[in-house]
Structure formats: structure tokens, C-alpha cells
Protein backbone atom coordinates (compact mmCIF):
# COMPACT_ATOMS: atom_id res chain seq x y z
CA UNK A 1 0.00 0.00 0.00
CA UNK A 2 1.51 3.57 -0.88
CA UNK A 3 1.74 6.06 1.77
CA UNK A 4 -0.52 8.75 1.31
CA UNK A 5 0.28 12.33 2.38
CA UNK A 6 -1.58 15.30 3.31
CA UNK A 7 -2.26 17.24 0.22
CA UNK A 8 -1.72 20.62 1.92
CA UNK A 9 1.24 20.20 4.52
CA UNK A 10 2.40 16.64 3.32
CA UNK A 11 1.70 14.84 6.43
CA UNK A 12 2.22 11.14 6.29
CA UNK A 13 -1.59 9.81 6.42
CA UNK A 14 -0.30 6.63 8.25
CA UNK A 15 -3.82 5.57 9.74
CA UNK A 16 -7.59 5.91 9.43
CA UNK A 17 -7.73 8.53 12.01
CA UNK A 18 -5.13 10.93 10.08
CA UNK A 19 -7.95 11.59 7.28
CA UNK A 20 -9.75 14.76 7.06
CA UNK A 21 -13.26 14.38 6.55
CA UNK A 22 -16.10 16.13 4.43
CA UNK A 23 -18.71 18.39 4.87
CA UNK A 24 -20.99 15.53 4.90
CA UNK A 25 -19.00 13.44 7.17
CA UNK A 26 -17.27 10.59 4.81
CA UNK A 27 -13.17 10.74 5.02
CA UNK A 28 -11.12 12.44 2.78
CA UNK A 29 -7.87 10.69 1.72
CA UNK A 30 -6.44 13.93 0.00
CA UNK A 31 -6.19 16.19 3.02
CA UNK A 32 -5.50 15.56 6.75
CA UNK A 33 -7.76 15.77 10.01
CA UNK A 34 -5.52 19.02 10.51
CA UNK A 35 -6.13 20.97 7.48
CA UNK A 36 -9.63 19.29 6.47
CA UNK A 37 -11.39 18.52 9.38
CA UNK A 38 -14.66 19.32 8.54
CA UNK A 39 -15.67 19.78 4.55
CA UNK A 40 -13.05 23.22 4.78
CA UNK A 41 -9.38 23.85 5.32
CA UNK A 42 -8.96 25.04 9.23
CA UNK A 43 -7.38 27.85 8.09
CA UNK A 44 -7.01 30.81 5.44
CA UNK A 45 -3.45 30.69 4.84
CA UNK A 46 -0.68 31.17 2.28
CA UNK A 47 1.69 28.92 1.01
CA UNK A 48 4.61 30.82 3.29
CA UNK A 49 2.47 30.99 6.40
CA UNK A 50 1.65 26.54 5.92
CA UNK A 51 5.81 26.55 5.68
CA UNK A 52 6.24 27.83 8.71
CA UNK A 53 3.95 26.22 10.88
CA UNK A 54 5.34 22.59 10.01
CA UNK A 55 8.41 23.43 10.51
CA UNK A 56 8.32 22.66 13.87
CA UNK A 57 6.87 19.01 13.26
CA UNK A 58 9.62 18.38 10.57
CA UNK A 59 12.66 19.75 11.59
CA UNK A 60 14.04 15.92 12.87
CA UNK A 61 14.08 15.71 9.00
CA UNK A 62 16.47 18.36 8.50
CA UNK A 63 20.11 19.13 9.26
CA UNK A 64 18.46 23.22 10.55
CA UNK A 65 15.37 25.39 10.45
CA UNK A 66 16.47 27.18 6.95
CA UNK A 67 17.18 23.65 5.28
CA UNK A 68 13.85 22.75 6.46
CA UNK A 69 11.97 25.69 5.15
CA UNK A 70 13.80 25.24 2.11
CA UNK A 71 12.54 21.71 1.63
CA UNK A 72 9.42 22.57 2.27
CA UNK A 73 8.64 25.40 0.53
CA UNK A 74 9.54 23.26 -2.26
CA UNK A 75 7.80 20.08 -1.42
CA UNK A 76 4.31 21.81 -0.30
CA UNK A 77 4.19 24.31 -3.06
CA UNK A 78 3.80 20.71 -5.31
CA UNK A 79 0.69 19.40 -3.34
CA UNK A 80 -2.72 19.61 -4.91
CA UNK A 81 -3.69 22.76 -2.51
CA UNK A 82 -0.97 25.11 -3.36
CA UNK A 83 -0.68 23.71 -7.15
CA UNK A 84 -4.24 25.64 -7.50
CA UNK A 85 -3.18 28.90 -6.39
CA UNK A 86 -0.08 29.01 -8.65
């Protein structure tokens, strides 16, 4: 089975409870409980300001914050959610 990520912070989706879920209450498997909890995205954002606030959850990936934001800058701006506003 392929790993699915989060197609708006790129979450690893590694269990039924890390889907988001639609407005009518069926699970999403494009977006995670975090950013699609309920048929919207939790929050208004930009790409920069979604950067930023996973930093903190991935920075064991990276050898420093600025490698990090780098990374993901680059690997976010190529999920379905951020290809749309391009």
C-alpha cells in the first residue's frame, strides 16, 4: 500500500484517524484531520504561512530550520492545494 500524504502540509496519512473528513462526514484521503477537518481547510493561509507552521513538526528531517523551510517550501508548493493557487 503507498503512503498517502496530506495534500496541503504533506503529512504522512499513516492511519484511518489521520484523514480529514467532508462536509458531509465521509473521510477524505487527500487532506489531513488538521487541514480538512470538517468539509473546509482550518485555516485561510498562504503557502509561506503553511511553511512555517510545520516546521516545527519536521525539523528531525532536517540538518536546521532554513534547510527545512527550504525543503518545504519546495515540497508543499507541489501538493494539490498550493498547485491551484499558482
Amino acid at each position: 500500500m503507498t503512503e498517502k500524504i496530506c495534500q496541503s502540509c504533506a503529512m504522512r496519512m499513516q492511519d484511518e484517524n489521520s484523514y480529514g473528513k467532508n462536509s458531509d462526514g465521509t473521510k477524505t484521503d487527500k487532506f489531513c484531520k488538521y487541514c480538512y477537518p470538517n468539509g473546509s481547510f482550518s485555516k485561510d493561509e498562504s503557502l509561506e504561512e503553511m511553511v512555517e507552521s510545520c516546521i516545527p513538526f519536521r525539523l528531525n528531517d532536517f540538518p536546521d530550520e532554513k534547510t527545512a523551510r527550504e525543503c518545504l517550501t519546495k515540497e508543499i508548493s507541489q501538493l494539490e492545494r498550493w498547485k491551484e493557487t499558482m
